[in-house]
N, C-alpha and C. Protein backbone atom coordinates (compact mmCIF):
# COMPACT_ATOMS: atom_id res chain seq x y z
N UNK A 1 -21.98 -23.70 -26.21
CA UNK A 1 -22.44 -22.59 -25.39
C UNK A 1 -23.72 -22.99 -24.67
N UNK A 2 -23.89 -22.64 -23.41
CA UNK A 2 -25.27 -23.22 -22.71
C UNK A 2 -26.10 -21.82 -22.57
N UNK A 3 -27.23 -21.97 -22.33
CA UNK A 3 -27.89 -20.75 -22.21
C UNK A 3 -28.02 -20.36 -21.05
N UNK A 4 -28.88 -19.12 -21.10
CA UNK A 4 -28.93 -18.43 -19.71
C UNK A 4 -30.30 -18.14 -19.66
N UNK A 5 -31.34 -18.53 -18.50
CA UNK A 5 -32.14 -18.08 -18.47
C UNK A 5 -32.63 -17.84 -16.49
N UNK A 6 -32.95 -16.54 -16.36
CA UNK A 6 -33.06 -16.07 -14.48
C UNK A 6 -34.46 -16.57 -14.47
N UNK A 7 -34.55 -17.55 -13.56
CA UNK A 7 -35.72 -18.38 -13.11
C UNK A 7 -35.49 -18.50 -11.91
N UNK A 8 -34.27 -18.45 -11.07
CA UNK A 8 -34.23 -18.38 -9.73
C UNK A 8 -35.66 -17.44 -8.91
N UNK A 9 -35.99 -18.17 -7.83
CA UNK A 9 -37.31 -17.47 -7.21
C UNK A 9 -38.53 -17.42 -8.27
N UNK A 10 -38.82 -17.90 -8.93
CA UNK A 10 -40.36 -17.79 -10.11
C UNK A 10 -40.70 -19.33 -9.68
N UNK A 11 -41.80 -19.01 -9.53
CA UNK A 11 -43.27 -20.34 -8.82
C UNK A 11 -42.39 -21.62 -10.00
N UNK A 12 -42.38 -22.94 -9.28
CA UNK A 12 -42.28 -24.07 -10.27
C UNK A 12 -43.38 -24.87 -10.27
N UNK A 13 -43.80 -25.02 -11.27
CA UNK A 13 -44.37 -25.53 -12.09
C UNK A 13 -44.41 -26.87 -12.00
N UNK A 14 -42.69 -27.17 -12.26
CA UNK A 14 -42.82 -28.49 -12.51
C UNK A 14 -43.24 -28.91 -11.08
N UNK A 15 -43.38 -28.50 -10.15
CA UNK A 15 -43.12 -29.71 -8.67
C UNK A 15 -44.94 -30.32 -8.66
N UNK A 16 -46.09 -29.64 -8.80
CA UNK A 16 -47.07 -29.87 -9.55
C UNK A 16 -47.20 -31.30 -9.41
N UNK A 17 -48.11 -31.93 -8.76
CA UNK A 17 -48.86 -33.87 -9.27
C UNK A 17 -49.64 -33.74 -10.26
N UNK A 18 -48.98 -33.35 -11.63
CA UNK A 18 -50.05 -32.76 -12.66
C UNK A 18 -51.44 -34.23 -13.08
N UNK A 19 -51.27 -35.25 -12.33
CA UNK A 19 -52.34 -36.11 -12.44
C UNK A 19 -53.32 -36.22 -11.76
N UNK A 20 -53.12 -35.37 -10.00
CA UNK A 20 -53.90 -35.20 -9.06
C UNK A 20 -54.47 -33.72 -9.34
N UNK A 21 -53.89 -33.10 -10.01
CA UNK A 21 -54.83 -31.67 -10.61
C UNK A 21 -55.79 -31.64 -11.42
N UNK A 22 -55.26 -32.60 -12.44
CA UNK A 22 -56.06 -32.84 -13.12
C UNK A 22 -57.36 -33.80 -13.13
N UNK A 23 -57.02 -34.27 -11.85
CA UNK A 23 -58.44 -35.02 -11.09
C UNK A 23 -58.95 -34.00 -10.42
N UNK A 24 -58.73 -32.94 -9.80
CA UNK A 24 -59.43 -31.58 -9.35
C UNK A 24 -60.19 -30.64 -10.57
N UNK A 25 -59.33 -30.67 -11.72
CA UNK A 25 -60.24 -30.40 -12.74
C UNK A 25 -61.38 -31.23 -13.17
N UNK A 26 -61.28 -32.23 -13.10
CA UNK A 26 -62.54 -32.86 -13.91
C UNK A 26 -63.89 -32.74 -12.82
N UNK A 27 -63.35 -32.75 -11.25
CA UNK A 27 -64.60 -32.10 -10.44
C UNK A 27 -64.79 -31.04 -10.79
N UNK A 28 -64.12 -29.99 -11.36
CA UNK A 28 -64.48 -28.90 -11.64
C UNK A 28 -65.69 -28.45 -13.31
N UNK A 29 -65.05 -29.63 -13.87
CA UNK A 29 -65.61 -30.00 -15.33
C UNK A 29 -66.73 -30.52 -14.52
N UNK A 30 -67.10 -31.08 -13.84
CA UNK A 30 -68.24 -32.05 -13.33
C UNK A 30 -69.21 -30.92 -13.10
N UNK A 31 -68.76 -30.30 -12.05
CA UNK A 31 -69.95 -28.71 -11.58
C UNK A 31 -70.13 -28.00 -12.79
N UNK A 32 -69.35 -27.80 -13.80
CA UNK A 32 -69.94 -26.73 -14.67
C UNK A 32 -70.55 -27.64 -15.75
N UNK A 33 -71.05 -28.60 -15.41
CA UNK A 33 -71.74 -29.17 -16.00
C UNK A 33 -73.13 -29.61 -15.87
N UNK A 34 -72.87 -29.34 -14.40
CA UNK A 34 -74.26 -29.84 -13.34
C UNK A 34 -75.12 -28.49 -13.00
N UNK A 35 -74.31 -27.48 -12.90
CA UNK A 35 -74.73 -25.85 -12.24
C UNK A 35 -74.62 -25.12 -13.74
N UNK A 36 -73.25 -24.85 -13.77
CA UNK A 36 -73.11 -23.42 -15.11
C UNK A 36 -71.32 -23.27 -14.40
N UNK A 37 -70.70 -23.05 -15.61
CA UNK A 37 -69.32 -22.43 -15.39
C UNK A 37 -69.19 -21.33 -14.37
N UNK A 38 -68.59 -21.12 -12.89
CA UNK A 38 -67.98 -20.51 -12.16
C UNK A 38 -69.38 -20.13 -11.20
N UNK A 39 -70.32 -20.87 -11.54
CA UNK A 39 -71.35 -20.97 -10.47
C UNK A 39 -70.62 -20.93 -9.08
N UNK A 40 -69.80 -21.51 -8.55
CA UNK A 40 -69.34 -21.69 -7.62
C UNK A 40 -69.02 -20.54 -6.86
N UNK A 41 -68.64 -19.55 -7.34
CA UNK A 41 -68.40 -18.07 -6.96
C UNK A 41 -69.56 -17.68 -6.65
N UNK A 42 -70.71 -17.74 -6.67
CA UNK A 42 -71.88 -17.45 -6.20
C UNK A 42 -72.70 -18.32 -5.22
N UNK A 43 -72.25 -18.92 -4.39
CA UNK A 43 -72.86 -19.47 -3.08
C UNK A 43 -72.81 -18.81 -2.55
N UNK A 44 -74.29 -18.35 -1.23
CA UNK A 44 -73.70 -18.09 0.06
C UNK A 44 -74.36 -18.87 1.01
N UNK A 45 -73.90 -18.71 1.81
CA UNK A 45 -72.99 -18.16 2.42
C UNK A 45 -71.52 -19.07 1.81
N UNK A 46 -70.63 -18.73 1.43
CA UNK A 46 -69.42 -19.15 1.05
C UNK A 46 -69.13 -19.78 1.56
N UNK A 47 -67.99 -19.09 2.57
CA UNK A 47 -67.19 -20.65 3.54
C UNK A 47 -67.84 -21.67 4.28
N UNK A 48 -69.12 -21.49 5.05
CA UNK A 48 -69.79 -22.33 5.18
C UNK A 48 -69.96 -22.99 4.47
N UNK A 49 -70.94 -23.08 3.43
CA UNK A 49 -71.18 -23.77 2.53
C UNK A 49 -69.72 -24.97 1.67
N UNK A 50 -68.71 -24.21 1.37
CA UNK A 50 -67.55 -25.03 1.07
C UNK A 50 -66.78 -25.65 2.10
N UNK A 51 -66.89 -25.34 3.18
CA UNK A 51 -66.13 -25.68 4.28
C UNK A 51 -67.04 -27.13 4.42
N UNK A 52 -68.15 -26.87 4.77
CA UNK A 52 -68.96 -28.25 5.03
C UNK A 52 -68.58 -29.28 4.20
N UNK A 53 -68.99 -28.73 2.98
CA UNK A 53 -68.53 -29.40 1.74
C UNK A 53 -67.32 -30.43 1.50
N UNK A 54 -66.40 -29.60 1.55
CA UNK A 54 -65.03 -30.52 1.79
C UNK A 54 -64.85 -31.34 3.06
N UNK A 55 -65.31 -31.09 4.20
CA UNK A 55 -65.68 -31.94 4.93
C UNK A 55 -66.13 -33.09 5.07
N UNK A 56 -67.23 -33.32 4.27
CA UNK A 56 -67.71 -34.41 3.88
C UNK A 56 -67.50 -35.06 3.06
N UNK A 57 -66.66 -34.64 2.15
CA UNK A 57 -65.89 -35.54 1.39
C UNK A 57 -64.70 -36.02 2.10
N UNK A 58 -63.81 -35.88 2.67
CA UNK A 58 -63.22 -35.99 3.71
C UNK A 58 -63.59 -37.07 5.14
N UNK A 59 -64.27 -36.85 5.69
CA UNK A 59 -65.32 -37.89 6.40
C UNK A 59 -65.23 -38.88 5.19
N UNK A 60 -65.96 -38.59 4.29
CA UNK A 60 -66.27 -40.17 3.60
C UNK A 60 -65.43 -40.90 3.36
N UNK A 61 -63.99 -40.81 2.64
CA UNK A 61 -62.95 -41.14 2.16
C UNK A 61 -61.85 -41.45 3.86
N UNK A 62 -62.07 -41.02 4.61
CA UNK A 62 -61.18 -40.99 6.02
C UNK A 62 -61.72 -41.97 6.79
N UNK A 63 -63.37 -41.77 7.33
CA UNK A 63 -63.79 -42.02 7.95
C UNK A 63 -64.58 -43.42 7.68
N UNK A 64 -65.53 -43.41 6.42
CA UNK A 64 -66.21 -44.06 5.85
C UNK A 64 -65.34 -44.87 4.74
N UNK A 65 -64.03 -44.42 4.44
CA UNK A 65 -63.43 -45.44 3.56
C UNK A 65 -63.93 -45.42 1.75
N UNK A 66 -65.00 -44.77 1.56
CA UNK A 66 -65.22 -44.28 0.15
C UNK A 66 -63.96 -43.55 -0.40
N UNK A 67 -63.78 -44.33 -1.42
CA UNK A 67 -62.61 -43.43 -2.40
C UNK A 67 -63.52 -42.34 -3.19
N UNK A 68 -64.36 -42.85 -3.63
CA UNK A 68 -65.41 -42.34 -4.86
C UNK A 68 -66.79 -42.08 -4.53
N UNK A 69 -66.77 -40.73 -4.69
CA UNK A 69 -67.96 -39.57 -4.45
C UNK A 69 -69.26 -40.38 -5.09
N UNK A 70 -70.50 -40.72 -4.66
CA UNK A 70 -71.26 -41.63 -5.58
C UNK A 70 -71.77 -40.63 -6.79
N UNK A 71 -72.14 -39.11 -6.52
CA UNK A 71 -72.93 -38.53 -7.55
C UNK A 71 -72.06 -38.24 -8.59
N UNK A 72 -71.03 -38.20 -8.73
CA UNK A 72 -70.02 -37.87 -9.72
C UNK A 72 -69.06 -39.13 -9.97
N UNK A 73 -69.07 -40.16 -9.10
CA UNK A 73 -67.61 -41.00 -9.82
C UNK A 73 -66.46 -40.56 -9.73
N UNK A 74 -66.14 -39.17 -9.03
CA UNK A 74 -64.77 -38.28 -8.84
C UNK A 74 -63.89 -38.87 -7.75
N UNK A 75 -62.86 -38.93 -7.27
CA UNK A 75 -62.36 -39.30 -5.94
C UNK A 75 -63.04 -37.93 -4.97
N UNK A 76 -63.32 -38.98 -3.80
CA UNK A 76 -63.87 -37.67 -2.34
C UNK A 76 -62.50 -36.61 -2.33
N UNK A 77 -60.84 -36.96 -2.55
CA UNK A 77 -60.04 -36.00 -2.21
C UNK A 77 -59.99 -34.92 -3.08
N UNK A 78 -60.36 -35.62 -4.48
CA UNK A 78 -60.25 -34.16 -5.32
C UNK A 78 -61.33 -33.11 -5.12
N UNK A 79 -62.62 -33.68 -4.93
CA UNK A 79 -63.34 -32.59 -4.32
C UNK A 79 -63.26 -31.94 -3.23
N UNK A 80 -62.48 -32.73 -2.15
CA UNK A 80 -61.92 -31.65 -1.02
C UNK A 80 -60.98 -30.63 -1.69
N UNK A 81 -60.12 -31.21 -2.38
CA UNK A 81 -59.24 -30.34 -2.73
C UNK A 81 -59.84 -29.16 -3.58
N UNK A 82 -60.79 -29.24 -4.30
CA UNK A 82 -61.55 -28.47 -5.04
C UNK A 82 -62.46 -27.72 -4.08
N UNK A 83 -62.69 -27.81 -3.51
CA UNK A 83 -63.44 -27.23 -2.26
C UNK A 83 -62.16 -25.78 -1.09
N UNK A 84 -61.25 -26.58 -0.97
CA UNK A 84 -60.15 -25.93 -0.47
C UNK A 84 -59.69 -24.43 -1.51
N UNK A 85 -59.38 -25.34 -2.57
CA UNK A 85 -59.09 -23.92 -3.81
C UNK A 85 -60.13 -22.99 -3.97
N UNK A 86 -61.33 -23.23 -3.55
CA UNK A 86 -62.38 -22.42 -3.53
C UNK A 86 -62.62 -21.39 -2.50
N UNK A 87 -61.74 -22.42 -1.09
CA UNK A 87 -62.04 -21.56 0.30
C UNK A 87 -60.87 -20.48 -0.25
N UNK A 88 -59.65 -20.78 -0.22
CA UNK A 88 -58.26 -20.00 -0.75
C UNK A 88 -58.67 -19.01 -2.07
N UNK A 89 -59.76 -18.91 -2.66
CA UNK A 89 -59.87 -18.31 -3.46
C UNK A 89 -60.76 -17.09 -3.08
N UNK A 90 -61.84 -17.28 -2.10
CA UNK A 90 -62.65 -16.64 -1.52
C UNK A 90 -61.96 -15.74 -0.50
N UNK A 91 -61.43 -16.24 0.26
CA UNK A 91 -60.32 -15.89 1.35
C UNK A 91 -59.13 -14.28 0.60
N UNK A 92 -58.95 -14.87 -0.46
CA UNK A 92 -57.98 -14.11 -1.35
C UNK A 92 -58.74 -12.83 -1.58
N UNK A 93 -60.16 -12.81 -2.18
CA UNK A 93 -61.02 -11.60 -2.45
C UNK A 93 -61.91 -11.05 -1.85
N UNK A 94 -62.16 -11.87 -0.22
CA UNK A 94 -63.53 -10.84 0.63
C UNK A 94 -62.46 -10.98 1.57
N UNK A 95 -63.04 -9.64 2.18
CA UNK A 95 -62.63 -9.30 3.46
C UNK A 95 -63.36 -9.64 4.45
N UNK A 96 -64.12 -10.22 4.27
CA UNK A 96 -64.95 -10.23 5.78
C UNK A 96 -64.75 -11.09 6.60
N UNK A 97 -65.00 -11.47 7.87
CA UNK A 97 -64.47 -12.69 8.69
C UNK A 97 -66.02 -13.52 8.47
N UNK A 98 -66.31 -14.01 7.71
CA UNK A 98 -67.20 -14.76 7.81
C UNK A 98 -67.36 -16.09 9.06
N UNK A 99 -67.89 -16.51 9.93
CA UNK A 99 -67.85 -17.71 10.70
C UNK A 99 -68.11 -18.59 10.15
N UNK A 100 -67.03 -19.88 10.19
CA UNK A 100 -67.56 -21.07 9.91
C UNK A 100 -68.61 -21.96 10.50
N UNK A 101 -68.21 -22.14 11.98
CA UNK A 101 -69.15 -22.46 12.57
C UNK A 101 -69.22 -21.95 13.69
């Protein structure tokens, strides 16, 4: 007998680079280590501030050819990417149109 279980349409999981997340976590382990746990929710101006942010990690790794962030040892993409989940997270709970630039 095989089982039955309705998973059709529910988020997967598996599709996940659970090794490139988990390089977004350890930047994340990195800041709450450097600031305080979920410090990050308290910048402002927000998107500015993260927008730049990931930017320049980005530039460095694109432009400049750095794989690795010097103050942390992290890859520059996971902190973009950590930077991004931050904009998408902000985005998700204020309403305001903040300007980037």
């Amino acid at each position: 007998m095989e089982g039955i279980k309705y998973d059709d349409g529910k988020p997967r999981w598996d599709l996940l680079p659970m090794e490139e997340v988990e390089e977004i976590v350890k930047v994340l382990t990195h800041g709450a280590k450097k600031y305080s746990d979920d410090n990050w929710m308290h910048v402002e101006p927000f998107r500015k501030r993260y927008f730049s942010a990931m930017m320049r990690h980005l530039i460095d790794r694109f432009y400049k050819g750095e794989r690795m962030d010097k103050d942390s040892g992290l890859s520059h993409m996971a902190h973009a990417g950590c930077c991004l989940l931050f904009l998408m997270w902000h985005d998700k709970h204020n309403d305001e149109t903040e300007k980037i630039v």
